[in-house]
C-alpha atoms as a PDB file:
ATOM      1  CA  UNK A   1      36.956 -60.248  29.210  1.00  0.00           C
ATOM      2  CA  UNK A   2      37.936 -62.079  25.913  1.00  0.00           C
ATOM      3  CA  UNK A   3      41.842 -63.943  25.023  1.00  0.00           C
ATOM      4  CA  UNK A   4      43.688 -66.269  25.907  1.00  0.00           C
ATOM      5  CA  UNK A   5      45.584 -67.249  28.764  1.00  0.00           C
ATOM      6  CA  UNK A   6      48.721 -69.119  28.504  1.00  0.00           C
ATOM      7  CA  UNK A   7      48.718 -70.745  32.316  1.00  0.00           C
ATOM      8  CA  UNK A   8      51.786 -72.661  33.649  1.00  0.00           C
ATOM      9  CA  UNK A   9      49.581 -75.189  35.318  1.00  0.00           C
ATOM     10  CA  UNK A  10      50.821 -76.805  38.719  1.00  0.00           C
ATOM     11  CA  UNK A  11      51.087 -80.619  39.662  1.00  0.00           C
ATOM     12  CA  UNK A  12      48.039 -81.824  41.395  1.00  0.00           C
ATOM     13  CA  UNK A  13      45.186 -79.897  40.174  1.00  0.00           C
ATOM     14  CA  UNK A  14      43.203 -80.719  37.385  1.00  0.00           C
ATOM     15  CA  UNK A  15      42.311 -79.001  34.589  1.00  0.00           C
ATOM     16  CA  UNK A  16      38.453 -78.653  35.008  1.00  0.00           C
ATOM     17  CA  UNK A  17      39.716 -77.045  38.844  1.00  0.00           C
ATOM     18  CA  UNK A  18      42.717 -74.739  36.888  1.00  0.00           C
ATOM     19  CA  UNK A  19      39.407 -73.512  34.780  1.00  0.00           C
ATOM     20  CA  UNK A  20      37.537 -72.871  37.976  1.00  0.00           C
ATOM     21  CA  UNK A  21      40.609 -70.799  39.793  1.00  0.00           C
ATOM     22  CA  UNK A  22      40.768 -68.564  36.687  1.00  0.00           C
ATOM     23  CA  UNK A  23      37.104 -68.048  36.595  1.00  0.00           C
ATOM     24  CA  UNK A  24      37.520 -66.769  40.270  1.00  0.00           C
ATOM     25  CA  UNK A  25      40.566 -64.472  39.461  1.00  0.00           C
ATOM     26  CA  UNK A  26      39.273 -63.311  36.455  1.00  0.00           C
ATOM     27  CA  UNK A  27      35.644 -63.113  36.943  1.00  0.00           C
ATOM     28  CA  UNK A  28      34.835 -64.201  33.209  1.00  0.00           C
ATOM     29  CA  UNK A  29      32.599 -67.051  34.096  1.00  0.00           C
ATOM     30  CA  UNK A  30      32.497 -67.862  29.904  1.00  0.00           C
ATOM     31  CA  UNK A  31      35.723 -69.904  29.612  1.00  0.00           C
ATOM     32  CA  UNK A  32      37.120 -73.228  28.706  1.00  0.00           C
ATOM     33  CA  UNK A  33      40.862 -74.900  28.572  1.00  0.00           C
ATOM     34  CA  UNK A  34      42.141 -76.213  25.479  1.00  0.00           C
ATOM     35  CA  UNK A  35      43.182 -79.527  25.958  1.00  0.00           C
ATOM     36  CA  UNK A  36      43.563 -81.528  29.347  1.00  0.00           C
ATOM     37  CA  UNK A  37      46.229 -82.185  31.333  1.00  0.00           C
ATOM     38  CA  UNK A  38      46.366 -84.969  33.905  1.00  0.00           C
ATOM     39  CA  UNK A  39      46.575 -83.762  37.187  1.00  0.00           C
ATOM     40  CA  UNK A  40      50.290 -84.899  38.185  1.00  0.00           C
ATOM     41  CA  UNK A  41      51.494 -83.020  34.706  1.00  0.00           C
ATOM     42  CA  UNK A  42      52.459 -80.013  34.320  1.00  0.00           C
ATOM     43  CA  UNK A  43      53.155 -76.908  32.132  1.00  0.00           C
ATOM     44  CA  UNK A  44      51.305 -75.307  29.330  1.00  0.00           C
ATOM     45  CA  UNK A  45      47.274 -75.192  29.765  1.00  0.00           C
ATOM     46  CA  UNK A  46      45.603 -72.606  27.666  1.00  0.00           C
ATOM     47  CA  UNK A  47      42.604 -71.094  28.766  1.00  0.00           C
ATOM     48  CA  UNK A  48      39.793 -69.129  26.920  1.00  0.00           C
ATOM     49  CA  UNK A  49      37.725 -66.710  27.877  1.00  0.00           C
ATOM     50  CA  UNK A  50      34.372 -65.140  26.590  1.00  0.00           C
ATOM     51  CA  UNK A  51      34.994 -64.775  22.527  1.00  0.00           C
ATOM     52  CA  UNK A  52      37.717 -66.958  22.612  1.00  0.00           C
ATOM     53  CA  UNK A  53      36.429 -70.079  23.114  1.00  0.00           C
ATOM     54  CA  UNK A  54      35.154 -70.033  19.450  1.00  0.00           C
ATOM     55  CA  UNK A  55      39.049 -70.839  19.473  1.00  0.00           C
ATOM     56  CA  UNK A  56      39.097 -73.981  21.558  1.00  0.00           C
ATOM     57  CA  UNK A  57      39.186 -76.579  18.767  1.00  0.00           C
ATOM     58  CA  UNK A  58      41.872 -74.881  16.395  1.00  0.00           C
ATOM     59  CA  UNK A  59      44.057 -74.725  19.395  1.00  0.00           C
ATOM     60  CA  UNK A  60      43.722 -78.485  20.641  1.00  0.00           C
ATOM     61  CA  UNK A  61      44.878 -79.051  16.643  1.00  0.00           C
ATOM     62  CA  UNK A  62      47.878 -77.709  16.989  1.00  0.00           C
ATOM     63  CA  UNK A  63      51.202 -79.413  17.549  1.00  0.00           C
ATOM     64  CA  UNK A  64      52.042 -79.784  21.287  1.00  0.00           C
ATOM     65  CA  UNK A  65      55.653 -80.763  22.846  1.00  0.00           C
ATOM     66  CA  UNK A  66      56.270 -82.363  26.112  1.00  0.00           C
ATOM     67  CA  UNK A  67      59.406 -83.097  28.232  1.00  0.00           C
ATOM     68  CA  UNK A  68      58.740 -86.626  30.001  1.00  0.00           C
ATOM     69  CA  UNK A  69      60.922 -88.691  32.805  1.00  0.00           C
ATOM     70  CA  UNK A  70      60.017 -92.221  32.973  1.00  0.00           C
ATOM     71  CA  UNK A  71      60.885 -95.760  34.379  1.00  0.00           C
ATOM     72  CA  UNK A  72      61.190 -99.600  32.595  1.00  0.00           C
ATOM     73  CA  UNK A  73      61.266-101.296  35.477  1.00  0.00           C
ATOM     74  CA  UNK A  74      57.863-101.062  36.581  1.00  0.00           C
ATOM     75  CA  UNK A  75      54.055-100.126  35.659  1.00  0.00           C
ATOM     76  CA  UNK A  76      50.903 -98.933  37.360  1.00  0.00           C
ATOM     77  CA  UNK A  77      47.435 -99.094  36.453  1.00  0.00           C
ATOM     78  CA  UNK A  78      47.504 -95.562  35.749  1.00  0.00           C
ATOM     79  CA  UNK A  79      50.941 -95.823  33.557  1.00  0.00           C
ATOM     80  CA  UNK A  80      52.160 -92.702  35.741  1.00  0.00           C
ATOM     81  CA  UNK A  81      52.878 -92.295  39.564  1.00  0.00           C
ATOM     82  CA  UNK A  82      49.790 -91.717  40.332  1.00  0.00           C
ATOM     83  CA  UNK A  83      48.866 -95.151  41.103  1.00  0.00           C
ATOM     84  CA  UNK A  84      51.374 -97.516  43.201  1.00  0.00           C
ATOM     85  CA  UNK A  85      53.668 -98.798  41.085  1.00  0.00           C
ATOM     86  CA  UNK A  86      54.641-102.698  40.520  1.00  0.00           C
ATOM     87  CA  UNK A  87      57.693-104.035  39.668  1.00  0.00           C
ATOM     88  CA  UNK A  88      58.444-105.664  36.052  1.00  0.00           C
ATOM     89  CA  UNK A  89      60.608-108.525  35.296  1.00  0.00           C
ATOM     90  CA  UNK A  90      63.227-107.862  32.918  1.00  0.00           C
ATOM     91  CA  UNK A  91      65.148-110.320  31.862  1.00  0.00           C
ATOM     92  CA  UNK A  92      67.921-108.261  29.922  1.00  0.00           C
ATOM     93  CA  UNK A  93      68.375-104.602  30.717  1.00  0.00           C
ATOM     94  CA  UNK A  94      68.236-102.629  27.094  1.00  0.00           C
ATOM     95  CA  UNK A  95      71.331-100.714  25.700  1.00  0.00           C
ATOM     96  CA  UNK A  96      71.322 -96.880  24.706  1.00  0.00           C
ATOM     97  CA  UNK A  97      70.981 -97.793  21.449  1.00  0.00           C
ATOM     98  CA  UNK A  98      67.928-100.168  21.464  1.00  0.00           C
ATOM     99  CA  UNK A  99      65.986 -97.594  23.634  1.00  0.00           C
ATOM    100  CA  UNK A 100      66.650 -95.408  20.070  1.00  0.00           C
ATOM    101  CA  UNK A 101      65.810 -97.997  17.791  1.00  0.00           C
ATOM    102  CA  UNK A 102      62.525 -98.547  19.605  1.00  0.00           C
ATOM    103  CA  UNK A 103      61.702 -95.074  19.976  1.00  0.00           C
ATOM    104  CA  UNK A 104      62.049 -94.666  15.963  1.00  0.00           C
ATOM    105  CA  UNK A 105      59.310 -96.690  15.609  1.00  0.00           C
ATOM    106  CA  UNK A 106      56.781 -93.983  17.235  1.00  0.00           C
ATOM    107  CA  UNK A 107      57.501 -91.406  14.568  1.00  0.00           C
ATOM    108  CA  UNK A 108      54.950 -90.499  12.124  1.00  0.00           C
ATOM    109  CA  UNK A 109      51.236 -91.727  11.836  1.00  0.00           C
ATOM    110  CA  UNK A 110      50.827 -94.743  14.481  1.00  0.00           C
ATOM    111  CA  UNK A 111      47.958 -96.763  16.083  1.00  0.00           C
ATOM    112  CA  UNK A 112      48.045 -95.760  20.124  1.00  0.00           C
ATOM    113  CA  UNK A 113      45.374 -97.798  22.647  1.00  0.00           C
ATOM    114  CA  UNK A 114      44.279 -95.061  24.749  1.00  0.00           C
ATOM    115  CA  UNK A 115      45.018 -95.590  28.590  1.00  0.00           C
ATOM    116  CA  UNK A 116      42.670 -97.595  30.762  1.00  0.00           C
ATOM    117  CA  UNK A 117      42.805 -94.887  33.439  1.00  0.00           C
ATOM    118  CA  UNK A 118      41.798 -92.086  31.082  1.00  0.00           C
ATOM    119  CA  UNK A 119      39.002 -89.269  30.391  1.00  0.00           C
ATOM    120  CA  UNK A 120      37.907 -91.749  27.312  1.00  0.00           C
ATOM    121  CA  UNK A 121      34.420 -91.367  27.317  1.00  0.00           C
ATOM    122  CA  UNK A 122      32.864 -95.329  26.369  1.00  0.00           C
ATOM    123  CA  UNK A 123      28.919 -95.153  26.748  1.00  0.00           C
ATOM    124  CA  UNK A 124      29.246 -92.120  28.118  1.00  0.00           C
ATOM    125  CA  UNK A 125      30.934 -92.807  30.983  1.00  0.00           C
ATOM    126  CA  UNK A 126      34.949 -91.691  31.825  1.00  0.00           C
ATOM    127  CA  UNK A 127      36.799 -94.691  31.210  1.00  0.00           C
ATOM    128  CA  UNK A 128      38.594 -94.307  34.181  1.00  0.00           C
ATOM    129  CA  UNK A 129      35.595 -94.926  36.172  1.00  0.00           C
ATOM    130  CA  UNK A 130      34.579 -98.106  34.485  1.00  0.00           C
ATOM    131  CA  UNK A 131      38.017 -99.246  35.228  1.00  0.00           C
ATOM    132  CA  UNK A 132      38.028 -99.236  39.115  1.00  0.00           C
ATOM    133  CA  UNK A 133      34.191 -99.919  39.303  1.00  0.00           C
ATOM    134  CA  UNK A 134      36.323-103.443  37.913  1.00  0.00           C
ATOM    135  CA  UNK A 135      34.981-103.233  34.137  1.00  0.00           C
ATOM    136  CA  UNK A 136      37.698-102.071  32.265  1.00  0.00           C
ATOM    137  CA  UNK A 137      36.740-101.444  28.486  1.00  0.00           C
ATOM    138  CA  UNK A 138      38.414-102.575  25.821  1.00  0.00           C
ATOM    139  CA  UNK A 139      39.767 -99.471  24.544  1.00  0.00           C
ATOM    140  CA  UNK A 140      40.151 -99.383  20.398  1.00  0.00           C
ATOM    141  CA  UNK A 141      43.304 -97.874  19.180  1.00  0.00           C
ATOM    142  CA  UNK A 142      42.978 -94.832  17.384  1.00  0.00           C
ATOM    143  CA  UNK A 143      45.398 -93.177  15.401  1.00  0.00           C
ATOM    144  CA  UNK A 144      47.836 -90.217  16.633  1.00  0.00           C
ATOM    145  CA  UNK A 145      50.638 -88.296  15.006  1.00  0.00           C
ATOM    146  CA  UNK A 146      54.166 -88.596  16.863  1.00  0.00           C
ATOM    147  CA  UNK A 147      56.473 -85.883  14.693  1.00  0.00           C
ATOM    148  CA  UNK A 148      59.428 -86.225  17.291  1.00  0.00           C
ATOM    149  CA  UNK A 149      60.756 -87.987  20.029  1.00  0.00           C
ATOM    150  CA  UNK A 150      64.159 -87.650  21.045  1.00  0.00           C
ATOM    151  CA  UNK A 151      66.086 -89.351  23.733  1.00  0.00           C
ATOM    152  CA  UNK A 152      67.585 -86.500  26.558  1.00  0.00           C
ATOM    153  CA  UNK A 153      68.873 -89.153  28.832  1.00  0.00           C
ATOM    154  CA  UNK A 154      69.202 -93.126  30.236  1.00  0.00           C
ATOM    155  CA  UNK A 155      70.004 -94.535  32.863  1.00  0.00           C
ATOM    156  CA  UNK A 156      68.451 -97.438  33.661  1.00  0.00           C
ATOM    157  CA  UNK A 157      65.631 -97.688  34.533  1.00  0.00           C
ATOM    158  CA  UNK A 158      65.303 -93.937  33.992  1.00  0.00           C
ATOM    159  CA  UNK A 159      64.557 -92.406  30.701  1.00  0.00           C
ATOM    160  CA  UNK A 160      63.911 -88.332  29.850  1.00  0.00           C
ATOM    161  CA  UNK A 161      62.310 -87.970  26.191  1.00  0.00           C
ATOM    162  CA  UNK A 162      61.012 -84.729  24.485  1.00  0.00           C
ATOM    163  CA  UNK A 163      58.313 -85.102  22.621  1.00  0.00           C
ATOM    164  CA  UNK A 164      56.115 -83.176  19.453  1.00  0.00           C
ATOM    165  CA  UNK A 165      52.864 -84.874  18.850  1.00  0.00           C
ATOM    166  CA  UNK A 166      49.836 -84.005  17.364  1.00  0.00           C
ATOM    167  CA  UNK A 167      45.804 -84.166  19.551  1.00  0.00           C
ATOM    168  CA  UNK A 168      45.004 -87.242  21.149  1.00  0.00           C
ATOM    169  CA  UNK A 169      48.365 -89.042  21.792  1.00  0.00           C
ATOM    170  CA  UNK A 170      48.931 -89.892  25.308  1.00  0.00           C
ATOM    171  CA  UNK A 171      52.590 -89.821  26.289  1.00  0.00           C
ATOM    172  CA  UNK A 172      51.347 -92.588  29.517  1.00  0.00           C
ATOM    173  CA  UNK A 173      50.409 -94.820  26.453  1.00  0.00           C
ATOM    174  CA  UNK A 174      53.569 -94.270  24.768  1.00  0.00           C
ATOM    175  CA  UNK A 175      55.873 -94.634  27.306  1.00  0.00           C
ATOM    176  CA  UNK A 176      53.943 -98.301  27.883  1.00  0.00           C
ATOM    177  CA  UNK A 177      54.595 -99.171  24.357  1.00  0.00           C
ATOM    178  CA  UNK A 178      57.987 -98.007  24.242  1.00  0.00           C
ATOM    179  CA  UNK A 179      58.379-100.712  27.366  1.00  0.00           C
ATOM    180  CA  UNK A 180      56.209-103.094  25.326  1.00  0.00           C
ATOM    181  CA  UNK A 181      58.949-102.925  22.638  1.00  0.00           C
ATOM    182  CA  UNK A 182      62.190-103.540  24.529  1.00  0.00           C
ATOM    183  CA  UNK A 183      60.639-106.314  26.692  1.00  0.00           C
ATOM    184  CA  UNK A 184      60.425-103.969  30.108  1.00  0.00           C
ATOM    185  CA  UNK A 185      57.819-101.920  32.191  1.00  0.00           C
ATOM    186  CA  UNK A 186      57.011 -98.291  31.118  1.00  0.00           C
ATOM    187  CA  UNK A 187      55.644 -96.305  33.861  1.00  0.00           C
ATOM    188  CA  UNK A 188      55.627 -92.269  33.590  1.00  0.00           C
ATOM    189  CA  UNK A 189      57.430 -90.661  36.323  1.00  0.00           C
ATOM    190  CA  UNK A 190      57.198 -86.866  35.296  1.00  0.00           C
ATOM    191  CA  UNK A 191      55.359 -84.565  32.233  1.00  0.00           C
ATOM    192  CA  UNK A 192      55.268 -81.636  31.286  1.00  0.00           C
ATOM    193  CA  UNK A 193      53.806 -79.887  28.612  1.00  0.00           C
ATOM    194  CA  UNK A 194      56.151 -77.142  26.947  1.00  0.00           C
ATOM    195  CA  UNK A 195      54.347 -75.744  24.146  1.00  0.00           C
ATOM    196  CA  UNK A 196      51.634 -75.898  22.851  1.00  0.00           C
ATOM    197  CA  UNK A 197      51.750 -74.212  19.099  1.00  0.00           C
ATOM    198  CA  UNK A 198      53.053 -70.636  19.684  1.00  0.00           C
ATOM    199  CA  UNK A 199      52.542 -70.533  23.451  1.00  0.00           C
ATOM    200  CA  UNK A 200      55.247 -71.823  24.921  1.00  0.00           C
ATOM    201  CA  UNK A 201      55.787 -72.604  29.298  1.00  0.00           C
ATOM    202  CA  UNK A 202      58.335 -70.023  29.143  1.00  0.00           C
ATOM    203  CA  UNK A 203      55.899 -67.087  28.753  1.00  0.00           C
ATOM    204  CA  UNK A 204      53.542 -69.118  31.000  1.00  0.00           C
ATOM    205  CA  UNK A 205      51.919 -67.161  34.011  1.00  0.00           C
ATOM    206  CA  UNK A 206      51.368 -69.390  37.052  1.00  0.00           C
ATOM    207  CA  UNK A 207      48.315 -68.323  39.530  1.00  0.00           C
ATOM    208  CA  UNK A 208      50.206 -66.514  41.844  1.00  0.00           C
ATOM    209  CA  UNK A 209      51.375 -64.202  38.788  1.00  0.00           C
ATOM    210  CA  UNK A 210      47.870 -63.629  37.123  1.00  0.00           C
ATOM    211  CA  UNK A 211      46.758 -62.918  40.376  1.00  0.00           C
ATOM    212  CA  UNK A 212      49.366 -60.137  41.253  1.00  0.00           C
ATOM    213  CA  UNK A 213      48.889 -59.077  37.519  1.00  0.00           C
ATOM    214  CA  UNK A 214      45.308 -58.782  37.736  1.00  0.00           C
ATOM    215  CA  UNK A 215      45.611 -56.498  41.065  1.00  0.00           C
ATOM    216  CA  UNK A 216      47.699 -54.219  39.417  1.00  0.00           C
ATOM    217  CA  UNK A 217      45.258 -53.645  36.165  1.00  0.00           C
ATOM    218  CA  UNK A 218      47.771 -55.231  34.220  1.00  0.00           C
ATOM    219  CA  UNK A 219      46.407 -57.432  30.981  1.00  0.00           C
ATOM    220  CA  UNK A 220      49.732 -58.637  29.042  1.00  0.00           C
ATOM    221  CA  UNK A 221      48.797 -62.070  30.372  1.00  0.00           C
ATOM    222  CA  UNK A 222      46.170 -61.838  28.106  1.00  0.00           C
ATOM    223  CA  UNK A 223      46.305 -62.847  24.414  1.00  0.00           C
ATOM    224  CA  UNK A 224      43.250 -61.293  22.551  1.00  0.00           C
ATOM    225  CA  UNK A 225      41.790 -63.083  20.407  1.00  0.00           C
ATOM    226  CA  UNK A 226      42.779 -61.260  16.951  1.00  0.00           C
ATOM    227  CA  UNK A 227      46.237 -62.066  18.163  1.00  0.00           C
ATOM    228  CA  UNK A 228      45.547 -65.588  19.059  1.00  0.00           C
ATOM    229  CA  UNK A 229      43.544 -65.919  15.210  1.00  0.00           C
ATOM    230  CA  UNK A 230      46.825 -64.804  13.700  1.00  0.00           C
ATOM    231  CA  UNK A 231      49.228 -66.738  15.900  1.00  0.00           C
ATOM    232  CA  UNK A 232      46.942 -69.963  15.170  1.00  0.00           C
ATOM    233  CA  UNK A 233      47.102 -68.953  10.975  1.00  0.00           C
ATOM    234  CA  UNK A 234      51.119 -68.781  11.397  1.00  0.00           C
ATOM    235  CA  UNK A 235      51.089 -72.078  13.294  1.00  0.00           C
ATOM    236  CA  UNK A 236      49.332 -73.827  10.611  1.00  0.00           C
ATOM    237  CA  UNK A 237      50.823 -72.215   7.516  1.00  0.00           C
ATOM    238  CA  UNK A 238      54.489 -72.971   8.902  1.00  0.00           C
ATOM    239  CA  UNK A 239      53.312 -76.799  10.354  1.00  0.00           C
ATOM    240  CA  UNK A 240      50.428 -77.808   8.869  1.00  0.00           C
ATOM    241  CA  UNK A 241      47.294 -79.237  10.563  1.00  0.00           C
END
């Protein structure tokens, strides 16, 4: 079995065990996801199988969107809910319009510190493991492409953004810098991942789907890889790398 499969992962799984569940379904034991997504997120995770995962790195290149809730009043060590959260100090509660003005500042070509809690390999171990064995690195920052960000919604100390960004940014790491900025916490509450390129979570099959698909002998879940070649050309010729 060779494609693509455009899965509308669920909170609390991650992506390595979304992999896994497909193998199982599928029984294509060659197969790889294109780009991770942290276990409380959400939304589009693409999945290869067999001849497709020749395809892995063009599709982690392309442009991704995300829909994100978040809170200024407090942080975490994880920068998301999936650590308890701690209460910030904020001396002056920011208006509408400086929560815009900051977020201007992420567009474009920026320097992002990746988060502590993260995958970040650093001698070849996870960062995140070096950070609650108590020896946190100190993470470079690397540079990331942010082409929008738009403000949905505030109401303090809640904020909903959408998001375009090219491989490698962290939204938990921008949502702490947008906090940095306007002198408050920055804690994700909520992500999702939209789109990713072409495939968007619209046209996303969750497990129980793929499943009942897969019963019935029925394979428009699955984007050959021709198809996928061509969708990946049009991505790049309309957006760039």
């Amino acid at each position: 079995m060779d494609g693509i499969i455009n899965l509308n992962k669920p909170a609390g799984i991650t992506s390595a065990k979304a992999v896994y569940r497909v193998r199982k379904l599928t029984g294509q034991r060659k197969s790889g996801h294109a780009g991770t997504l942290d276990p409380g997120a959400r939304g589009v995770l693409l999945i290869c199988l067999g001849r497709a995962t020749k395809l892995v790195e063009s599709l982690m290149d392309l442009r991704k969107a995300y829909r994100t809730t978040a809170r200024l009043d407090v942080t975490s060590e994880s920068l998301d809910a999936d650590s308890d959260l701690r209460p910030v100090e904020v001396v002056r509660t920011p208006a509408r319009a400086a929560v815009e003005a900051a977020l201007s500042q992420f567009l474009g070509r920026i320097e992002q510190v990746p988060p502590a809690i993260s995958a970040l390999k650093v001698g070849g171990r996870p960062a995140y493991k070096l950070t609650r064995a108590g020896k946190a690195p100190a993470l470079a920052p690397r540079l990331v492409t942010v082409y929008g960000l738009k403000l949905i919604s505030y109401d303090w100390p809640h904020v909903e953004l959408e998001i375009t960004c090219g491989r490698g940014t962290y939204i938990r790491a921008l949502v702490r810098d947008l906090g940095a900025t306007l002198g408050t916490g920055g804690c994700l509450t909520e992500l999702s991942r939209t789109a990713i390129g072409p495939f968007q979570q619209s046209a996303a099959s969750s497990f129980e789907q793929l499943a009942t698909a897969i019963d019935a002998g029925n394979t428009d879940w699955l984007t050959p890889v021709d198809r996928a070649q061509t969708l990946i050309d049009d991505a790049r010729a309309e957006h760039g790398p």
